[in-house]
PDB file of N, CA and C in Angstrom:
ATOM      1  N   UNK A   1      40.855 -14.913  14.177  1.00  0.00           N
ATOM      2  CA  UNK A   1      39.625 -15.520  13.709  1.00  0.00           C
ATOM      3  C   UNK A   1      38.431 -15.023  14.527  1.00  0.00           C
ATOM      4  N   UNK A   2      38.888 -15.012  15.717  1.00  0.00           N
ATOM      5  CA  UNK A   2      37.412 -14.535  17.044  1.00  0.00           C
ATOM      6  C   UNK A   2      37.232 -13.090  16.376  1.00  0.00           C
ATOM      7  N   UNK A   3      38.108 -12.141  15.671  1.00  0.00           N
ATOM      8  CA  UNK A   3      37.820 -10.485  15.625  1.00  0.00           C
ATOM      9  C   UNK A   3      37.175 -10.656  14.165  1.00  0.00           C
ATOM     10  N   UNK A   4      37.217 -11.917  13.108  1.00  0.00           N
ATOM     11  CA  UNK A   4      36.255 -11.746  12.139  1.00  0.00           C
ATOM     12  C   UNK A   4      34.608 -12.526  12.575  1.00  0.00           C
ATOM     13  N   UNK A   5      34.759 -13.531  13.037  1.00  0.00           N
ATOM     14  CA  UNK A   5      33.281 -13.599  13.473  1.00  0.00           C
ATOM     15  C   UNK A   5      32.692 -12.344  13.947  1.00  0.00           C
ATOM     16  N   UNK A   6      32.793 -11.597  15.254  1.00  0.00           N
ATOM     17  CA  UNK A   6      32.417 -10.302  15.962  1.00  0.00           C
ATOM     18  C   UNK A   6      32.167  -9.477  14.783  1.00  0.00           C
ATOM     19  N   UNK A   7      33.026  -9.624  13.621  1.00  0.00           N
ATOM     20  CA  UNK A   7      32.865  -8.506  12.794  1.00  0.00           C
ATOM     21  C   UNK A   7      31.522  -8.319  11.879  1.00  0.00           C
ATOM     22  N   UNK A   8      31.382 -10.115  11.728  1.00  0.00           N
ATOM     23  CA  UNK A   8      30.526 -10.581  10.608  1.00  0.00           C
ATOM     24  C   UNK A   8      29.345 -10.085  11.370  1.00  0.00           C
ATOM     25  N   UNK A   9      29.315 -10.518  12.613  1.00  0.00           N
ATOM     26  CA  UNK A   9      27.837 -10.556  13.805  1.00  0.00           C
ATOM     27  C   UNK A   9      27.444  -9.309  13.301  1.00  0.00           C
ATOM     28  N   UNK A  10      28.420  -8.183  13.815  1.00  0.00           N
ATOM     29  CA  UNK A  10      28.457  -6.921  14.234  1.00  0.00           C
ATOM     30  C   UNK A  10      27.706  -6.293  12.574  1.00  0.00           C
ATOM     31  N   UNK A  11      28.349  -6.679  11.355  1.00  0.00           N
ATOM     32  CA  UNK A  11      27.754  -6.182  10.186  1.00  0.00           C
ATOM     33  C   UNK A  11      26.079  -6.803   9.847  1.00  0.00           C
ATOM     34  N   UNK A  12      26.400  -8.224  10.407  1.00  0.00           N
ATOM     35  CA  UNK A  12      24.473  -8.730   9.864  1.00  0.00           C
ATOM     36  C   UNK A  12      23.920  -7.931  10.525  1.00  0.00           C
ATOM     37  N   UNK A  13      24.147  -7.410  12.052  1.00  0.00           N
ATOM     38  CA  UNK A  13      23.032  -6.625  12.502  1.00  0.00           C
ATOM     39  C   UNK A  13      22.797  -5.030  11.664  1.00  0.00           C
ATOM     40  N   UNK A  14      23.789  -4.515  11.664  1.00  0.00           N
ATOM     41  CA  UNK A  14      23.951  -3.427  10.734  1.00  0.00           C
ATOM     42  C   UNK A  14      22.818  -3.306   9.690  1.00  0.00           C
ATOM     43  N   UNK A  15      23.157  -4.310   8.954  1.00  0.00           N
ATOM     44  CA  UNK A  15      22.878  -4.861   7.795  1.00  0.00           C
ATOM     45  C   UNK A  15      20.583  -4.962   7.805  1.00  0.00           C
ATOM     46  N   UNK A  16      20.561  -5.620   9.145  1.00  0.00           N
ATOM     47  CA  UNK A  16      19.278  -5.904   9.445  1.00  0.00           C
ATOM     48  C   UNK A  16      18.369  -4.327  10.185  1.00  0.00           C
ATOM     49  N   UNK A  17      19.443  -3.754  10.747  1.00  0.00           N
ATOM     50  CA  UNK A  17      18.861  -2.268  11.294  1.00  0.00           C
ATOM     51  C   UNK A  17      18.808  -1.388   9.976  1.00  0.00           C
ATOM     52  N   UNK A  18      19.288  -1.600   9.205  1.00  0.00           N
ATOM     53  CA  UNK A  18      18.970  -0.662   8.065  1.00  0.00           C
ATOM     54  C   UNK A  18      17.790  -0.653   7.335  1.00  0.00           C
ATOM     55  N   UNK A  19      17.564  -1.918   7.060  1.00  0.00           N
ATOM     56  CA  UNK A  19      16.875  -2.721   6.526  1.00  0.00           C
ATOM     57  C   UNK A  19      15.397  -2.023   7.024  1.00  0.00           C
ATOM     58  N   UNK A  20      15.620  -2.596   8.190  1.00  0.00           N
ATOM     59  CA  UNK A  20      14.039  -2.448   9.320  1.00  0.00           C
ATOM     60  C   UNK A  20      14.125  -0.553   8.967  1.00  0.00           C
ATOM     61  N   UNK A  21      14.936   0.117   9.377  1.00  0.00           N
ATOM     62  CA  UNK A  21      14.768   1.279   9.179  1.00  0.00           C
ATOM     63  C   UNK A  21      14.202   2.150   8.025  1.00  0.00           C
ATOM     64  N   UNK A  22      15.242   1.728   6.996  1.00  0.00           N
ATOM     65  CA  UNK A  22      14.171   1.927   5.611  1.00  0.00           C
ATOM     66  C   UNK A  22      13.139   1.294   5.504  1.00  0.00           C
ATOM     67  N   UNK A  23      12.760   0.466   5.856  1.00  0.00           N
ATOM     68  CA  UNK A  23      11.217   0.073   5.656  1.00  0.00           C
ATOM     69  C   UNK A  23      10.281   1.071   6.317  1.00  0.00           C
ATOM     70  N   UNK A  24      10.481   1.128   7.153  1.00  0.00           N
ATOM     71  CA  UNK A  24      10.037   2.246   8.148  1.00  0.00           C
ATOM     72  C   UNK A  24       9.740   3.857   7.611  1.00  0.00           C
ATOM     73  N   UNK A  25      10.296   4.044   7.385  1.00  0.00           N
ATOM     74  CA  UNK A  25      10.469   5.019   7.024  1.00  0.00           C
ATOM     75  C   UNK A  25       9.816   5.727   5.674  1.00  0.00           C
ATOM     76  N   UNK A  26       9.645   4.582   5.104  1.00  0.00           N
ATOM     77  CA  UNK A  26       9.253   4.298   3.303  1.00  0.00           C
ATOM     78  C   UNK A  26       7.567   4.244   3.730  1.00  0.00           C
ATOM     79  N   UNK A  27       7.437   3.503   4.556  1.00  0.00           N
ATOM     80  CA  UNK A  27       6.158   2.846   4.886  1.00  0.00           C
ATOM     81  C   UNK A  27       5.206   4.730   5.506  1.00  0.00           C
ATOM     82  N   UNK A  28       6.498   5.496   6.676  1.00  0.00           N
ATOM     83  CA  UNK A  28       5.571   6.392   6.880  1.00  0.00           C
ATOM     84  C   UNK A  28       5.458   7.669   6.168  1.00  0.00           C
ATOM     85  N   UNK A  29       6.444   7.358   5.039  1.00  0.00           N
ATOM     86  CA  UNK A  29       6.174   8.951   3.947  1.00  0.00           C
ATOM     87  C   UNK A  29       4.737   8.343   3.082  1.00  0.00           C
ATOM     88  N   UNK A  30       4.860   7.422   3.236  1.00  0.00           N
ATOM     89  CA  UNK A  30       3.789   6.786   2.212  1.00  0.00           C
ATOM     90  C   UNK A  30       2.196   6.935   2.442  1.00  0.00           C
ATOM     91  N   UNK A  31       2.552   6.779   4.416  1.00  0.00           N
ATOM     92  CA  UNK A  31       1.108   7.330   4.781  1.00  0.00           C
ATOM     93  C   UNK A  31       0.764   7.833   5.448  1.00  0.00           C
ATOM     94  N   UNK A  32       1.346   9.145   5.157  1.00  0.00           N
ATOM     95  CA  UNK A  32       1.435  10.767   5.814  1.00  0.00           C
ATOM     96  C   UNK A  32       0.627  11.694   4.317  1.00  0.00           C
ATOM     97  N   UNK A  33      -0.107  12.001   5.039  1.00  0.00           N
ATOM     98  CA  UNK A  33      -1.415  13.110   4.248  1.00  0.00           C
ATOM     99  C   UNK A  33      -0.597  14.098   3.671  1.00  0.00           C
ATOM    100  N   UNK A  34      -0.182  14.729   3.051  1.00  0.00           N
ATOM    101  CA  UNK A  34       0.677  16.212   2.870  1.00  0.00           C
ATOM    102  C   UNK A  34      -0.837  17.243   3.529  1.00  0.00           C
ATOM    103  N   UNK A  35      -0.330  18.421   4.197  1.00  0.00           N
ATOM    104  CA  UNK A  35      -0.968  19.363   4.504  1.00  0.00           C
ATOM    105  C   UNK A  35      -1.822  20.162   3.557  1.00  0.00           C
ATOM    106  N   UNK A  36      -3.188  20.363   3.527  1.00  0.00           N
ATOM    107  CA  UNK A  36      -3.906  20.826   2.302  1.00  0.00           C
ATOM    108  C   UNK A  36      -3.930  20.577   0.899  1.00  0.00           C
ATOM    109  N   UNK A  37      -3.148  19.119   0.623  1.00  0.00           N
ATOM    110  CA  UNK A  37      -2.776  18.836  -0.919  1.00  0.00           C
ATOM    111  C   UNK A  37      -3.702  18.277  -1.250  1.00  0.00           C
ATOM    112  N   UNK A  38      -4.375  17.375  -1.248  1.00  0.00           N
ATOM    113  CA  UNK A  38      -5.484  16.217  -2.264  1.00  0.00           C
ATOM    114  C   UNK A  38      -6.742  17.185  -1.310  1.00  0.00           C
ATOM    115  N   UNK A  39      -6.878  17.476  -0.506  1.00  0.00           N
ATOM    116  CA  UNK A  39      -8.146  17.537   0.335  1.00  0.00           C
ATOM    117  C   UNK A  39      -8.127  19.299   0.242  1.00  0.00           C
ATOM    118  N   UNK A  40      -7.627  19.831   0.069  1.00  0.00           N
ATOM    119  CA  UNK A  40      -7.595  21.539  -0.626  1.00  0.00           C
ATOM    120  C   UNK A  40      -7.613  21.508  -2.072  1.00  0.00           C
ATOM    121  N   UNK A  41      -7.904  20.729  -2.719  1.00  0.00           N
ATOM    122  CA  UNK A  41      -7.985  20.678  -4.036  1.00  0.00           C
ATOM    123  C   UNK A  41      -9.349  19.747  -4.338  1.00  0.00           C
ATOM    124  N   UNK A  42      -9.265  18.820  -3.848  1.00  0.00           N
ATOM    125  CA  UNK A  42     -11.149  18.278  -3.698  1.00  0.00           C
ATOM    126  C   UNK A  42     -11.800  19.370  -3.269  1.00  0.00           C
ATOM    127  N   UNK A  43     -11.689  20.247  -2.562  1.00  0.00           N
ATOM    128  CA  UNK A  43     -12.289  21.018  -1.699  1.00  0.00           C
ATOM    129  C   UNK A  43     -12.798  22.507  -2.990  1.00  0.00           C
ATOM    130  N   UNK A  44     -12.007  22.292  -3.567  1.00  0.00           N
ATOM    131  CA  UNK A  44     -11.647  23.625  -4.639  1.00  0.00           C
ATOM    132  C   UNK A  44     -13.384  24.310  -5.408  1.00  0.00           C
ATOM    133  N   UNK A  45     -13.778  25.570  -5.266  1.00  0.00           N
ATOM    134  CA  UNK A  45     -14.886  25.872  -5.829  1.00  0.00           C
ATOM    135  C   UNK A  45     -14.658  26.245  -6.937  1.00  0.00           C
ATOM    136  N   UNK A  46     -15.186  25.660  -7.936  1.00  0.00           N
ATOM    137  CA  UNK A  46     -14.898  26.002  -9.068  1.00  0.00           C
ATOM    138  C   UNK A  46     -15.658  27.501  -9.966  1.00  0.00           C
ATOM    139  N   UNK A  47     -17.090  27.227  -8.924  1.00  0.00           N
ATOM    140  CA  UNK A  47     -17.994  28.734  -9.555  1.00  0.00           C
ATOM    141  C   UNK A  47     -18.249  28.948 -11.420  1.00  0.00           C
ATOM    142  N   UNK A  48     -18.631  27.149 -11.388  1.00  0.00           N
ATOM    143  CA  UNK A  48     -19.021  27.107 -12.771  1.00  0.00           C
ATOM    144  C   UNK A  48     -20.234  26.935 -12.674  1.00  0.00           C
ATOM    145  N   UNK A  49     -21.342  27.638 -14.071  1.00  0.00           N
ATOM    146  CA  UNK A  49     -22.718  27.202 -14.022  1.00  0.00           C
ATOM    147  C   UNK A  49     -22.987  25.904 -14.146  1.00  0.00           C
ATOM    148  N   UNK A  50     -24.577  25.260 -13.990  1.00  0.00           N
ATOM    149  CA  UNK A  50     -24.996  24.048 -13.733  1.00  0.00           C
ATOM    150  C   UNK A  50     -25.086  23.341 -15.285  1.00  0.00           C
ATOM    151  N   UNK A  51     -24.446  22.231 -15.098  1.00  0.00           N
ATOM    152  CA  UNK A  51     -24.719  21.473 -16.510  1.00  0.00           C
ATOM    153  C   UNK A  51     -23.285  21.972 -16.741  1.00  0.00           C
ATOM    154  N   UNK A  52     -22.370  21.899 -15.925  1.00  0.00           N
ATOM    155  CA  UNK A  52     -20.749  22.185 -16.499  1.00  0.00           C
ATOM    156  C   UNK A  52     -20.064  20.283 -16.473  1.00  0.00           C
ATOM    157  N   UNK A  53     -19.760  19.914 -17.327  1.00  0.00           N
ATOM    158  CA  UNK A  53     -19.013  18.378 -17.094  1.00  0.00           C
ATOM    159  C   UNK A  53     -17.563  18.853 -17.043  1.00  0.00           C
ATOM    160  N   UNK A  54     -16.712  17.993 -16.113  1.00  0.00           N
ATOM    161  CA  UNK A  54     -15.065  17.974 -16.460  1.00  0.00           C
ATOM    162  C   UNK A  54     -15.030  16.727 -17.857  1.00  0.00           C
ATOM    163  N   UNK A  55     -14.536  17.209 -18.854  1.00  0.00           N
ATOM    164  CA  UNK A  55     -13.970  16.378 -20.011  1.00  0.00           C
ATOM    165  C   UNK A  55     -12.731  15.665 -19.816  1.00  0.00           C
ATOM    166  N   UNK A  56     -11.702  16.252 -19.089  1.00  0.00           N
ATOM    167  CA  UNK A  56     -10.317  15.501 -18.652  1.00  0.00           C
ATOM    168  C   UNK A  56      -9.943  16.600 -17.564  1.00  0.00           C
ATOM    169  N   UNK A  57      -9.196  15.910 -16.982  1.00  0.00           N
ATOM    170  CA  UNK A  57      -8.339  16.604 -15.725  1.00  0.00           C
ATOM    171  C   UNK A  57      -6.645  15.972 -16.178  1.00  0.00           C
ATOM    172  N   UNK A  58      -6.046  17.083 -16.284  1.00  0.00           N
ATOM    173  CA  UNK A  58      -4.293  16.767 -16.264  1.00  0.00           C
ATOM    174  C   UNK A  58      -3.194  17.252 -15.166  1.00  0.00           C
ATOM    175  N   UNK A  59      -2.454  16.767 -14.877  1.00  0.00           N
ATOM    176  CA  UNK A  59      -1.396  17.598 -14.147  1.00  0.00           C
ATOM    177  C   UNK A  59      -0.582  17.875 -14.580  1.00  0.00           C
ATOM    178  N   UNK A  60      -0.191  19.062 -14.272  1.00  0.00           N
ATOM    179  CA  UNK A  60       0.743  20.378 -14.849  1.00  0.00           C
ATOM    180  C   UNK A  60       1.724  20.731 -14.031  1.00  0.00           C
ATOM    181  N   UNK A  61       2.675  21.634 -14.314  1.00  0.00           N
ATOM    182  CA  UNK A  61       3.651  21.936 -13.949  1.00  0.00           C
ATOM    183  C   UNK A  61       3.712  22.370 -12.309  1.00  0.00           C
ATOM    184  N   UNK A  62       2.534  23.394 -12.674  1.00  0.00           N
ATOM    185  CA  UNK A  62       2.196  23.902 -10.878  1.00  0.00           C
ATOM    186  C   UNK A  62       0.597  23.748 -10.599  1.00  0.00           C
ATOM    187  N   UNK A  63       0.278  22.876 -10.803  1.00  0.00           N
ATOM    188  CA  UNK A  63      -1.760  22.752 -10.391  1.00  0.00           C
ATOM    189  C   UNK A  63      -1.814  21.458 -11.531  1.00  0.00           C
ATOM    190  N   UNK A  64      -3.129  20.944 -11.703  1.00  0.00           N
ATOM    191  CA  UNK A  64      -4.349  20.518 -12.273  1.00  0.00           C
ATOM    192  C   UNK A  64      -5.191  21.396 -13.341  1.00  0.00           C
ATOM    193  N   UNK A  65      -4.799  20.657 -14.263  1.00  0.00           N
ATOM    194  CA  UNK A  65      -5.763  21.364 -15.562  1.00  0.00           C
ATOM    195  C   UNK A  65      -7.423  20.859 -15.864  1.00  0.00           C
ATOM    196  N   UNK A  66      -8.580  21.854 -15.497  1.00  0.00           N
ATOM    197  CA  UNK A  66      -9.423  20.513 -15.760  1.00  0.00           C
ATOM    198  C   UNK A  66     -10.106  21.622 -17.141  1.00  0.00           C
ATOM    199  N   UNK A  67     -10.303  20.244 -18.046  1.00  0.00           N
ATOM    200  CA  UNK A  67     -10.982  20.515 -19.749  1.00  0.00           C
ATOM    201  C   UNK A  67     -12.485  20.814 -18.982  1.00  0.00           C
ATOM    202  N   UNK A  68     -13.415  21.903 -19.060  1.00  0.00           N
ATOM    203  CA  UNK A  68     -14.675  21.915 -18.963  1.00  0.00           C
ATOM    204  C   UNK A  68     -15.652  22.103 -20.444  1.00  0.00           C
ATOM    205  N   UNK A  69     -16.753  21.274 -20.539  1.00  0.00           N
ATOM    206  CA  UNK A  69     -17.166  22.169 -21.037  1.00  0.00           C
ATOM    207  C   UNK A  69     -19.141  21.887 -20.531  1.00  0.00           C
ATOM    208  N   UNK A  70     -20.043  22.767 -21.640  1.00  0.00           N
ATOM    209  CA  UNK A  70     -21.356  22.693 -21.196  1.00  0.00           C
ATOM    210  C   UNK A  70     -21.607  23.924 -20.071  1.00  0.00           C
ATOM    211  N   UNK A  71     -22.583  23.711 -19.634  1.00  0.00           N
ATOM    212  CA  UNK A  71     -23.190  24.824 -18.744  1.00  0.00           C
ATOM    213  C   UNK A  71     -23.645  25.973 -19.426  1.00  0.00           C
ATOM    214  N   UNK A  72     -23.906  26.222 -20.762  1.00  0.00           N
ATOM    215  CA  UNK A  72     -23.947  27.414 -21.321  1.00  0.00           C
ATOM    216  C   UNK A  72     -22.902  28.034 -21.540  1.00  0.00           C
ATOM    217  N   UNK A  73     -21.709  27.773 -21.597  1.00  0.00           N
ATOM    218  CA  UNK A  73     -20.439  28.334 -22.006  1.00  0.00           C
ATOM    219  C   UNK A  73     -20.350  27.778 -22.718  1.00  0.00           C
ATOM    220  N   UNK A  74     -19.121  28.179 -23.687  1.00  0.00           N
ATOM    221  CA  UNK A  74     -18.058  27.215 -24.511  1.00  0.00           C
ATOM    222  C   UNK A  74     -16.711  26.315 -23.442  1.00  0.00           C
ATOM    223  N   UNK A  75     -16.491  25.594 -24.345  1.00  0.00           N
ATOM    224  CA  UNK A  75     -15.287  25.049 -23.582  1.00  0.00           C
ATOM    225  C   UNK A  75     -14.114  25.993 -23.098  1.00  0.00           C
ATOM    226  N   UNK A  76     -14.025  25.237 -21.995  1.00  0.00           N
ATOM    227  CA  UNK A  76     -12.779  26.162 -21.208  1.00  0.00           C
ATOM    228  C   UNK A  76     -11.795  25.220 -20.378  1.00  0.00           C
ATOM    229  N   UNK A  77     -10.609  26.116 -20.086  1.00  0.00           N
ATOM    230  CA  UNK A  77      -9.632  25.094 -18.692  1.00  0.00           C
ATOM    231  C   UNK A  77      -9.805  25.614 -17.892  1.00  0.00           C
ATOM    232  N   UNK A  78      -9.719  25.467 -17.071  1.00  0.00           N
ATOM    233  CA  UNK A  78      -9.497  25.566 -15.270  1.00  0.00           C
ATOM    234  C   UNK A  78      -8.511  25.327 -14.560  1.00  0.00           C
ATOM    235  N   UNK A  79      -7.141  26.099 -14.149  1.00  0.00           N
ATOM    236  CA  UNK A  79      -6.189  25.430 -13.577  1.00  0.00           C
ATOM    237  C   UNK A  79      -6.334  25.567 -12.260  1.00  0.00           C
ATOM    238  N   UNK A  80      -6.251  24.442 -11.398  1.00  0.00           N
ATOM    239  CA  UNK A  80      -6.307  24.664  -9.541  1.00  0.00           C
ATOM    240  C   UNK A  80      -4.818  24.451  -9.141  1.00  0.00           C
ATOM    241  N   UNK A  81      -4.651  25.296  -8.211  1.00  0.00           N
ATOM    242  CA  UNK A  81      -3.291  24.763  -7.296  1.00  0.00           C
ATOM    243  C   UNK A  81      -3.350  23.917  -6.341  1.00  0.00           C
ATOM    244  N   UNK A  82      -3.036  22.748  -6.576  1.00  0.00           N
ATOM    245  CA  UNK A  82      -3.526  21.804  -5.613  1.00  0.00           C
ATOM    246  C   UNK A  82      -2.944  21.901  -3.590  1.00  0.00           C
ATOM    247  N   UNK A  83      -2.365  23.221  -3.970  1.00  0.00           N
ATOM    248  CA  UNK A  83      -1.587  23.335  -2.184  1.00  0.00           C
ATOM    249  C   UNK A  83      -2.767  24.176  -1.320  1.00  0.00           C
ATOM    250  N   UNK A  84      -3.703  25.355  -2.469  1.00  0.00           N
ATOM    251  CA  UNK A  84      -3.974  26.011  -1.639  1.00  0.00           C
ATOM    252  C   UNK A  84      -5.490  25.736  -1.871  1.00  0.00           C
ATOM    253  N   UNK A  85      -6.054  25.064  -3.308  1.00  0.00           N
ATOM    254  CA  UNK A  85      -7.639  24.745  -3.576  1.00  0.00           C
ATOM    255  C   UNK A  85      -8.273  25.866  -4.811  1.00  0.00           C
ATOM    256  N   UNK A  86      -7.176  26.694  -4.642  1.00  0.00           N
ATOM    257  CA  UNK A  86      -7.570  27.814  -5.470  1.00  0.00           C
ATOM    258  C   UNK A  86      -7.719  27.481  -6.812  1.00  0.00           C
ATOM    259  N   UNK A  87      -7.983  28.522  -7.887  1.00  0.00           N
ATOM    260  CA  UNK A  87      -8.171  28.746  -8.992  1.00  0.00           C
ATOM    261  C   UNK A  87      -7.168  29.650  -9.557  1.00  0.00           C
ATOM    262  N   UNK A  88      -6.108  29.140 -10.232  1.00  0.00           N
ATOM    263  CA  UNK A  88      -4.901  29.948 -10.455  1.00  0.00           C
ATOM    264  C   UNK A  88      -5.385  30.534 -12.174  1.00  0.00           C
ATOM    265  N   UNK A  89      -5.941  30.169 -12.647  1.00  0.00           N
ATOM    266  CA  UNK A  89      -6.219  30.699 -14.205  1.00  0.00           C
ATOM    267  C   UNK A  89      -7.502  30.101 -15.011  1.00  0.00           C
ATOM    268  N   UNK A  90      -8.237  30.784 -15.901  1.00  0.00           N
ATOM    269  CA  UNK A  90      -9.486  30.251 -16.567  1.00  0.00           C
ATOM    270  C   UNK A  90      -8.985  30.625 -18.138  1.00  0.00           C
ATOM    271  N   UNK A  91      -9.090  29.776 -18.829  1.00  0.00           N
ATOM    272  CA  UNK A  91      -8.960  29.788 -20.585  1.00  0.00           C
ATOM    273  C   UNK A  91     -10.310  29.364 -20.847  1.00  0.00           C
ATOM    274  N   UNK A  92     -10.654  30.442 -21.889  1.00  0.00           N
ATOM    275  CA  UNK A  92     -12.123  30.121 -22.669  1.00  0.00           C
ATOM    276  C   UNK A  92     -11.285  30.024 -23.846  1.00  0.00           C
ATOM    277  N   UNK A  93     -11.741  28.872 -24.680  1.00  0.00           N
ATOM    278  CA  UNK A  93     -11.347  28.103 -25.684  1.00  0.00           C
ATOM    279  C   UNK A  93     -12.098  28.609 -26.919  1.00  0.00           C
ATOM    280  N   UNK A  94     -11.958  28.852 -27.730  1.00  0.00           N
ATOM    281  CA  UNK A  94     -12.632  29.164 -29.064  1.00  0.00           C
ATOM    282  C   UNK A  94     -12.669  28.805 -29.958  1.00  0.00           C
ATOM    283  N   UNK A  95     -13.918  28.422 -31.020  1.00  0.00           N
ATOM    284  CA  UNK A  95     -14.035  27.340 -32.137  1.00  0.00           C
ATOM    285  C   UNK A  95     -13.428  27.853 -33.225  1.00  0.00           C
TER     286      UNK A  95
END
């Protein structure tokens, strides 16, 4: 009987270090910046003329799609890679 109490003790703590651990752990992926991701992509020059609006922004497979249009162009996309800020591709859209 004394080697199942010890056992029970021995598992609640188990049981409670895990616990605390995954929390932990959850808590600091959660608020850890990734390296150049949201803030290399805010950062991103787009080198569109003035009077350009974003119409929608989507996410894609590998970057951010943003719908432009105005500025004296026609409508176009814009894809950014959000790791490096860049400009991975431009589509001019046609009526």
């Amino acid at each position: 009987m004394r080697f199942l109490k010890v056992a029970v003790v021995v598992m609640g703590v188990l049981i409670v270090l895990g616990t605390t651990t995954l929390v932990v752990v959850i808590i600091h992926r959660l608020s850890a910046v990734p390296a150049g991701g949201a803030a290399a992509a805010a950062a991103a020059p787009l080198d569109e003329p003035a009077g350009t609006r974003i119409t929608a922004m989507v996410p894609v497979a590998n970057g951010l799609a943003l719908a432009l249009s105005g500025g004296g162009e026609g409508d176009r996309v814009v894809v950014i890679d959000p790791a490096s800020g860049r400009v991975v591709r431009r589509i001019l859209l046609r009526p």
